[in-house]
N, C-alpha and C. Protein backbone atom coordinates (compact mmCIF):
# COMPACT_ATOMS: atom_id res chain seq x y z
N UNK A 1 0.12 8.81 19.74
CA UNK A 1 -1.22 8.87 20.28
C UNK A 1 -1.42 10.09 21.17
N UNK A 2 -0.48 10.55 21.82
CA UNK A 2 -0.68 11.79 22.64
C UNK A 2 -0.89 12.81 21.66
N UNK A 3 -0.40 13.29 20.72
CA UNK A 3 -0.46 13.98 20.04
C UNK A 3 -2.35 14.12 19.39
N UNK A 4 -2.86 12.79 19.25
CA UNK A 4 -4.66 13.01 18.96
C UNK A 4 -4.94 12.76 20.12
N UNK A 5 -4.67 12.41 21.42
CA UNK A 5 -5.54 12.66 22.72
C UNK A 5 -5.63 14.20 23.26
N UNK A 6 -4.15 15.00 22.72
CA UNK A 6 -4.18 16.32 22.94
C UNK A 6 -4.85 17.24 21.99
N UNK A 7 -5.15 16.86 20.71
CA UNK A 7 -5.83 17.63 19.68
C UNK A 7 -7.30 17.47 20.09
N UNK A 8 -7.46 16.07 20.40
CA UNK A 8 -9.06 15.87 20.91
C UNK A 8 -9.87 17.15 21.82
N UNK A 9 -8.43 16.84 23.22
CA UNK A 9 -8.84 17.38 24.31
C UNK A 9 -9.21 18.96 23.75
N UNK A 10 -7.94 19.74 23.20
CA UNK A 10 -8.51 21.17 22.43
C UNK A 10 -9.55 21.24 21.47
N UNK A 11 -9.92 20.35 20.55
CA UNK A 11 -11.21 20.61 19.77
C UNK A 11 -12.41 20.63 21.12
N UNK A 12 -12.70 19.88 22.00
CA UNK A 12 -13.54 19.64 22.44
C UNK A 12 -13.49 20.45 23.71
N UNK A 13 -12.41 20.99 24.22
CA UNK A 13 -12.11 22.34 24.79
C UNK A 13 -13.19 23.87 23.77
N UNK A 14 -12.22 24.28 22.75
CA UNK A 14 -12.86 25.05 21.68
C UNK A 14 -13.98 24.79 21.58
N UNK A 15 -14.95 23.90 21.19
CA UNK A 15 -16.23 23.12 20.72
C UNK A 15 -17.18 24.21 22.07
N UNK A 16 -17.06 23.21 23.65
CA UNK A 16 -17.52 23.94 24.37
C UNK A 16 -17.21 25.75 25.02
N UNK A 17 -16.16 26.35 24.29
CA UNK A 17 -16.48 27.92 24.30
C UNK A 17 -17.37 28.22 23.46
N UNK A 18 -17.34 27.72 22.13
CA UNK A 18 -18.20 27.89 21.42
C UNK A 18 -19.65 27.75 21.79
N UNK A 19 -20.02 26.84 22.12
CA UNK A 19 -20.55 26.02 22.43
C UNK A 19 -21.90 27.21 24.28
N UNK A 20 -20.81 27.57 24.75
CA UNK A 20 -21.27 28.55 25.84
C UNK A 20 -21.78 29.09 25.26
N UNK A 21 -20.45 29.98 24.55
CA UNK A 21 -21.40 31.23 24.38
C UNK A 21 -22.33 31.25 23.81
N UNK A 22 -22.56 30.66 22.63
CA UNK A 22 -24.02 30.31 21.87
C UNK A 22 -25.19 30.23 23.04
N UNK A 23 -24.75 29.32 24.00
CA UNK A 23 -25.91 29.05 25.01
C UNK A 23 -25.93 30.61 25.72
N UNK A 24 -24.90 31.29 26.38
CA UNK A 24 -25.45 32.48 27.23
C UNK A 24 -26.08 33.54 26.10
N UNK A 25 -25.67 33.55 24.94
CA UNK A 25 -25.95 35.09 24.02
C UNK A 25 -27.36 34.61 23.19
N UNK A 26 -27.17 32.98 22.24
CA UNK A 26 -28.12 32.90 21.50
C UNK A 26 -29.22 32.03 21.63
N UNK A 27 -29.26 31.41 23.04
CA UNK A 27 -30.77 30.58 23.62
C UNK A 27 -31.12 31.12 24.36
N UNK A 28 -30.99 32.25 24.82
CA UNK A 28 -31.63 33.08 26.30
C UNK A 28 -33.31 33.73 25.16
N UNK A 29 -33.03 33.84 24.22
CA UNK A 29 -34.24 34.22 23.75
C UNK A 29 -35.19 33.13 22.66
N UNK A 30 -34.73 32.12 22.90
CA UNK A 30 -35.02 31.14 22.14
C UNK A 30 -36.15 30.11 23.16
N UNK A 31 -35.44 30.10 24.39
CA UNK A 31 -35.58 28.81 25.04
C UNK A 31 -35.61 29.63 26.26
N UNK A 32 -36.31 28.94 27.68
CA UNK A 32 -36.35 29.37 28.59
C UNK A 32 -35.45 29.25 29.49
N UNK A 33 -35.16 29.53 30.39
CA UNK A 33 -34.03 30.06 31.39
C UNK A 33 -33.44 28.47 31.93
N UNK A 34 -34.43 27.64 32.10
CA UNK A 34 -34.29 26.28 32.99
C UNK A 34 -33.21 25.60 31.84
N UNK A 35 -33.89 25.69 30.41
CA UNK A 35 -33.56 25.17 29.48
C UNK A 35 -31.79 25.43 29.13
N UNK A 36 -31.68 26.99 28.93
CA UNK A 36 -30.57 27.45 29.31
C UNK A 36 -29.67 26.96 30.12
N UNK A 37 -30.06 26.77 31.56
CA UNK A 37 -29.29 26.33 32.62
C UNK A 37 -28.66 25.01 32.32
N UNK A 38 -29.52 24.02 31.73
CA UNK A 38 -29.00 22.65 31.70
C UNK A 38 -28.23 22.73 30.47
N UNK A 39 -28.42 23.59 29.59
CA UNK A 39 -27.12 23.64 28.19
C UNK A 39 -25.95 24.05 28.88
N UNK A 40 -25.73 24.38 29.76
CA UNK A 40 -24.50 25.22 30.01
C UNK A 40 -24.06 24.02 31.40
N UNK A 41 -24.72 23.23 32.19
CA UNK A 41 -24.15 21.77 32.30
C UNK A 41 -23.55 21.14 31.51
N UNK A 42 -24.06 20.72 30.23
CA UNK A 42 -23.25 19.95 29.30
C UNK A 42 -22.65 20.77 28.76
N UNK A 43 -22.28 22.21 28.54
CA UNK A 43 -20.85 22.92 28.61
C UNK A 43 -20.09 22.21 29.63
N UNK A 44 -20.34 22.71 30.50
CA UNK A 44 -19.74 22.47 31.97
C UNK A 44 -18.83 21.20 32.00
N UNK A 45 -19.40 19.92 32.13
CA UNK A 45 -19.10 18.40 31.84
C UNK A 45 -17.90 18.48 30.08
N UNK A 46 -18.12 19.29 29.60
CA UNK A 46 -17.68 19.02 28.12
C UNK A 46 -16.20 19.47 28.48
N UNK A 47 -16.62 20.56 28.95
CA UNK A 47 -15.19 21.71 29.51
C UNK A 47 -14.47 20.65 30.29
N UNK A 48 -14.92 20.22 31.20
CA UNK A 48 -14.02 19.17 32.28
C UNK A 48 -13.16 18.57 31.44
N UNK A 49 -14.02 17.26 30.81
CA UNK A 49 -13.50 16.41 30.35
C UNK A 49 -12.52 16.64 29.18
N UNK A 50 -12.64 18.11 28.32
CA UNK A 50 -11.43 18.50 27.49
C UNK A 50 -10.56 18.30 27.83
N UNK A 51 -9.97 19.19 29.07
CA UNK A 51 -9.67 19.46 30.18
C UNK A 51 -8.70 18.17 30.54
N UNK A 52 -9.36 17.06 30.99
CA UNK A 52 -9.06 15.88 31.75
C UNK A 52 -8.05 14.88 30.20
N UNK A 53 -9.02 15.32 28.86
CA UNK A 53 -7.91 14.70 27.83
C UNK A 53 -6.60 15.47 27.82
N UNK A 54 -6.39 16.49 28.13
CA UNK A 54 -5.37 17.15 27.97
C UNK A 54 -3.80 17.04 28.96
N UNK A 55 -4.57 16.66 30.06
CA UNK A 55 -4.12 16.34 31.46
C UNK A 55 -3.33 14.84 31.03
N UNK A 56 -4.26 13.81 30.35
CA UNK A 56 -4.01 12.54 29.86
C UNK A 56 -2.78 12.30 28.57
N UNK A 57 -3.24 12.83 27.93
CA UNK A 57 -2.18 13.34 26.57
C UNK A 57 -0.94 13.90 27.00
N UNK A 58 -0.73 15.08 27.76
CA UNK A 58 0.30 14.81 28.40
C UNK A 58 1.12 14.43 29.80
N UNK A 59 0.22 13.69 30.14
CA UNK A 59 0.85 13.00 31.13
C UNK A 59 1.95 11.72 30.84
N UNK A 60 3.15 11.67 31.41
CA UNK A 60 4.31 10.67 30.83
C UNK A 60 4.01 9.14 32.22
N UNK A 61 3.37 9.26 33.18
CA UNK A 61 3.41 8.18 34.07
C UNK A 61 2.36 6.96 33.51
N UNK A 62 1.17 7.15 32.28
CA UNK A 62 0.52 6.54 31.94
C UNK A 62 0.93 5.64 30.96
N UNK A 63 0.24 4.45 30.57
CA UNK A 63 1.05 4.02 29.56
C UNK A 63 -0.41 4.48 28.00
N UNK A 64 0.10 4.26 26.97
CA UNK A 64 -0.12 4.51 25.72
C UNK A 64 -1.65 3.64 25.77
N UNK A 65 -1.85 3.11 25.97
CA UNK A 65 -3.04 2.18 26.23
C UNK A 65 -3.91 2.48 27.38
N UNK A 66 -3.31 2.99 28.17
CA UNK A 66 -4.69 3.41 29.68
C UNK A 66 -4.66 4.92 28.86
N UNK A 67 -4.02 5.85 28.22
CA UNK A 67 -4.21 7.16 27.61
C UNK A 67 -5.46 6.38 26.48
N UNK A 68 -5.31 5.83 25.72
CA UNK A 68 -6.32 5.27 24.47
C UNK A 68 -7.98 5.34 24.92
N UNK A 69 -7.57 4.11 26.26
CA UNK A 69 -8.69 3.68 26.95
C UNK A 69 -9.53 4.97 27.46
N UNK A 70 -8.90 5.55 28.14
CA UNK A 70 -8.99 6.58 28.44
C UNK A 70 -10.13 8.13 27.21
N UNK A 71 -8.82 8.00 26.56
CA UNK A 71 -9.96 9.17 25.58
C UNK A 71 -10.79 8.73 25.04
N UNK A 72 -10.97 7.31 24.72
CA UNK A 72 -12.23 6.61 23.79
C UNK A 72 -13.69 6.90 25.07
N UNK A 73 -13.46 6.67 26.26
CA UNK A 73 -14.43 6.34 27.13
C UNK A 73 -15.22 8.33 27.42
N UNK A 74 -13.89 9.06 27.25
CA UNK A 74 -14.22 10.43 27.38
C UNK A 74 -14.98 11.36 26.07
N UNK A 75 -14.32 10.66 24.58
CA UNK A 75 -15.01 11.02 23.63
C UNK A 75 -16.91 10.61 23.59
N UNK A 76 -16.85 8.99 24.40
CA UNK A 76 -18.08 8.41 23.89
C UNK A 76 -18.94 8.94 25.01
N UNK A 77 -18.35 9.51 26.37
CA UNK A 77 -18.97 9.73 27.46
C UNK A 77 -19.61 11.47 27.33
N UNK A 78 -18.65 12.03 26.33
CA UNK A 78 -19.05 13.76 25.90
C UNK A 78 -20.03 13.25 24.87
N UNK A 79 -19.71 12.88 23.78
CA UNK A 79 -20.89 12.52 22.89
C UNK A 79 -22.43 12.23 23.45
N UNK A 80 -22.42 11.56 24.61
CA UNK A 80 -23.60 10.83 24.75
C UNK A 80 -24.19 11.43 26.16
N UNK A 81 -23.77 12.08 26.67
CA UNK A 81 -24.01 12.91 28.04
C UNK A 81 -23.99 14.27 27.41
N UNK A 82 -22.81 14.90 27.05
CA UNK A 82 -23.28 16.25 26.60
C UNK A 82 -24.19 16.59 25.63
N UNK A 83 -23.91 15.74 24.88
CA UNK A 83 -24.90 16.18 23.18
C UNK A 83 -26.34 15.36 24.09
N UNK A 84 -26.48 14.63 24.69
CA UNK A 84 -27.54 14.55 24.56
C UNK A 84 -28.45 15.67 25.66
N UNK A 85 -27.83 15.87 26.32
CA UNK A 85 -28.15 17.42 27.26
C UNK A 85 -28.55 18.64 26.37
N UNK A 86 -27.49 18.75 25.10
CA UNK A 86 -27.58 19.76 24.54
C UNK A 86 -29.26 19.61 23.07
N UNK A 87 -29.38 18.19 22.91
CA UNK A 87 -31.00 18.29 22.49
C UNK A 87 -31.80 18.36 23.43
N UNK A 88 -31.36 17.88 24.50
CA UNK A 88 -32.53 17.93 25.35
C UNK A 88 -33.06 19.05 25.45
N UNK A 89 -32.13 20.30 26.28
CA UNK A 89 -32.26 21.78 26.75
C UNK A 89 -32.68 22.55 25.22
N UNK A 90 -32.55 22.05 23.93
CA UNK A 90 -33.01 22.53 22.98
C UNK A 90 -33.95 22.22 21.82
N UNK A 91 -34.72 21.24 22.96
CA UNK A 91 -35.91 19.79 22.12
C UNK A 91 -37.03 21.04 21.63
N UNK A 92 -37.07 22.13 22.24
CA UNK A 92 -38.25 22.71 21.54
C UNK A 92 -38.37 23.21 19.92
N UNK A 93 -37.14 23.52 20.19
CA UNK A 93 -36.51 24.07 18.92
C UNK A 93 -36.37 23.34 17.85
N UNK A 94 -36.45 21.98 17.62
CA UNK A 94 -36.92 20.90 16.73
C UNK A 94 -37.79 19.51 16.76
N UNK A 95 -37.46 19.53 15.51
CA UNK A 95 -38.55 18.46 15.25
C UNK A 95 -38.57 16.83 15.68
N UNK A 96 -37.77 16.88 15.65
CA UNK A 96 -36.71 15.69 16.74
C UNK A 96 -37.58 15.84 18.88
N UNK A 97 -38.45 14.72 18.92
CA UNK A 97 -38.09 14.77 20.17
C UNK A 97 -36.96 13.84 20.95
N UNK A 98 -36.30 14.68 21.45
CA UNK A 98 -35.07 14.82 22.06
C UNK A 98 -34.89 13.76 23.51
N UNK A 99 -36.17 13.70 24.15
CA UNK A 99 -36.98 13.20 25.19
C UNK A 99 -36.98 11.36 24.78
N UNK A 100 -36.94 11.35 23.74
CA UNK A 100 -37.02 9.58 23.42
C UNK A 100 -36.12 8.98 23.75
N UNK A 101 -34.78 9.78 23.73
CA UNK A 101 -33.89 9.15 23.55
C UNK A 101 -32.37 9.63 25.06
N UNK A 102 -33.50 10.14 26.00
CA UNK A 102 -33.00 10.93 27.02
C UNK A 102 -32.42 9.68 28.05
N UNK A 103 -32.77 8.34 27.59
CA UNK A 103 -31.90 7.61 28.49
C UNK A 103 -30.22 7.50 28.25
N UNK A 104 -29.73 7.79 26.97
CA UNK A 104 -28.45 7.76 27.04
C UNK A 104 -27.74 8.92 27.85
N UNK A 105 -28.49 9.69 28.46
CA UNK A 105 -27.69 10.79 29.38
C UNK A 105 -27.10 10.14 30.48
N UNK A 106 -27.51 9.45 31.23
CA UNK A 106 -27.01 8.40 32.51
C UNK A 106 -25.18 7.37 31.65
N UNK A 107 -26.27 7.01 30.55
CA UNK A 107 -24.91 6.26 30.01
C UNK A 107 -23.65 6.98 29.78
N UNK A 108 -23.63 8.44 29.10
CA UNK A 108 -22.83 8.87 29.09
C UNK A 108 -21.70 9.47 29.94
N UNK A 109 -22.67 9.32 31.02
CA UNK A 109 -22.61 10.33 32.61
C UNK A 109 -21.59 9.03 32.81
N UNK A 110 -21.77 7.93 32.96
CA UNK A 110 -21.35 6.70 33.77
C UNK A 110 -19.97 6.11 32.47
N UNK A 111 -19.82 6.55 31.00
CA UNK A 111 -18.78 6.73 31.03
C UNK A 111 -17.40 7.25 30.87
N UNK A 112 -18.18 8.90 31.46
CA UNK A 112 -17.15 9.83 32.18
C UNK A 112 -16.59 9.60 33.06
N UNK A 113 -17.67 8.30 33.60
CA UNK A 113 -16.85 7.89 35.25
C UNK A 113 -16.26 7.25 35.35
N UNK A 114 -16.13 6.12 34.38
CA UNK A 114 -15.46 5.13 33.97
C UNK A 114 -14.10 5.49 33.86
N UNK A 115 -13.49 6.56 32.83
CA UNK A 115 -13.08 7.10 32.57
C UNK A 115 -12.20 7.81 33.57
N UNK A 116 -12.70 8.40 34.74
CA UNK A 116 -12.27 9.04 36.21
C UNK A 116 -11.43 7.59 36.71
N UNK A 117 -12.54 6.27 36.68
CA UNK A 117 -12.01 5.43 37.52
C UNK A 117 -10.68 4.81 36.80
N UNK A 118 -10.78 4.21 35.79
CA UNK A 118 -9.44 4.19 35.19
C UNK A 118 -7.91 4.72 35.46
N UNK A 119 -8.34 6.10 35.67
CA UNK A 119 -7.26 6.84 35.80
C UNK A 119 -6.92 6.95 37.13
N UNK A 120 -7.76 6.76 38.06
CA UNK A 120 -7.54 6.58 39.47
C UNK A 120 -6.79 4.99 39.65
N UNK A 121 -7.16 4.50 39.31
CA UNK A 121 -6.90 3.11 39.39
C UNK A 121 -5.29 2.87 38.77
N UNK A 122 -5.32 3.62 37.55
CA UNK A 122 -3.38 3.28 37.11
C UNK A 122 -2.70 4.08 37.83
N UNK A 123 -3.12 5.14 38.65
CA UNK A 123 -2.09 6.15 39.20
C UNK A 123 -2.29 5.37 40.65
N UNK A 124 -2.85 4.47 40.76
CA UNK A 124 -2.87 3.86 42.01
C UNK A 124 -1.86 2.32 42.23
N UNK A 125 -1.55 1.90 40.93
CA UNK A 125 -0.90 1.11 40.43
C UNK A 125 0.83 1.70 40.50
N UNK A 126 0.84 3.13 40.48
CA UNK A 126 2.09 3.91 40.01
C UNK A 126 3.28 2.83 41.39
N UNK A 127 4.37 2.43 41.44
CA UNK A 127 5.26 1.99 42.19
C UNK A 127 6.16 2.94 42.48
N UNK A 128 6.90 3.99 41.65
CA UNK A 128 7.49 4.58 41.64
C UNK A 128 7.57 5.87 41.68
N UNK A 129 7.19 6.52 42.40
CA UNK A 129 6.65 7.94 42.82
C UNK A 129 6.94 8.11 44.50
């Protein structure tokens, strides 16, 4: 399992460079500046949480199951917080309003945090350190 919590964490690492730069080079003339700003939040949040799978994947003090718990809550928490940031900041640009469905941004937000707390919580459990 470390081995797809660490592939995760790099696709979704990669995803958001990609993912930037598109926002600094190819929405600055698309979309307005505000719009811009909040795409490059859900970079921002995406980058972390790569980041935080990678940290998880290889970390050896966790067990195989708080790592699981763990990337499922970070995959569903990038999916649904970032992507939905990333229609939002780019709702003009299609036909899709983006705005209907802008309450899952909180959800996703909350479980990135979930996600934080978990991991606070087993390393708080640690006895042996």
């Amino acid at each position: 399992m470390n081995k797809g919590i660490l592939i995760t964490g790099a696709v979704f690492g990669a995803l958001a460079v990609i993912l930037g730069a598109f926002g600094a080079h190819g929405l600055k003339n698309l979309v307005d500046p505000d719009s811009v700003k909040t795409f490059e939040t859900g970079v921002k949040y995406q980058m972390y949480h790569a980041l935080l799978l990678l940290l998880v994947g290889g970390n050896t003090l966790l067990s195989n199951s708080t790592k699981t718990t763990i990337m499922y809550l970070v995959i569903a928490g990038i999916i649904l917080f970032s992507g939905s940031i990333y229609g939002l900041s780019t709702n003009s640009l299609t036909s899709f309003d983006f705005r209907k469905i802008g309450f899952i941004t909180p959800i996703g937000g909350a479980l990135l945090i979930a996600a934080w707390c978990v991991l606070i919580y087993k390393f708080i459990q640690l006895r042996n350190l």
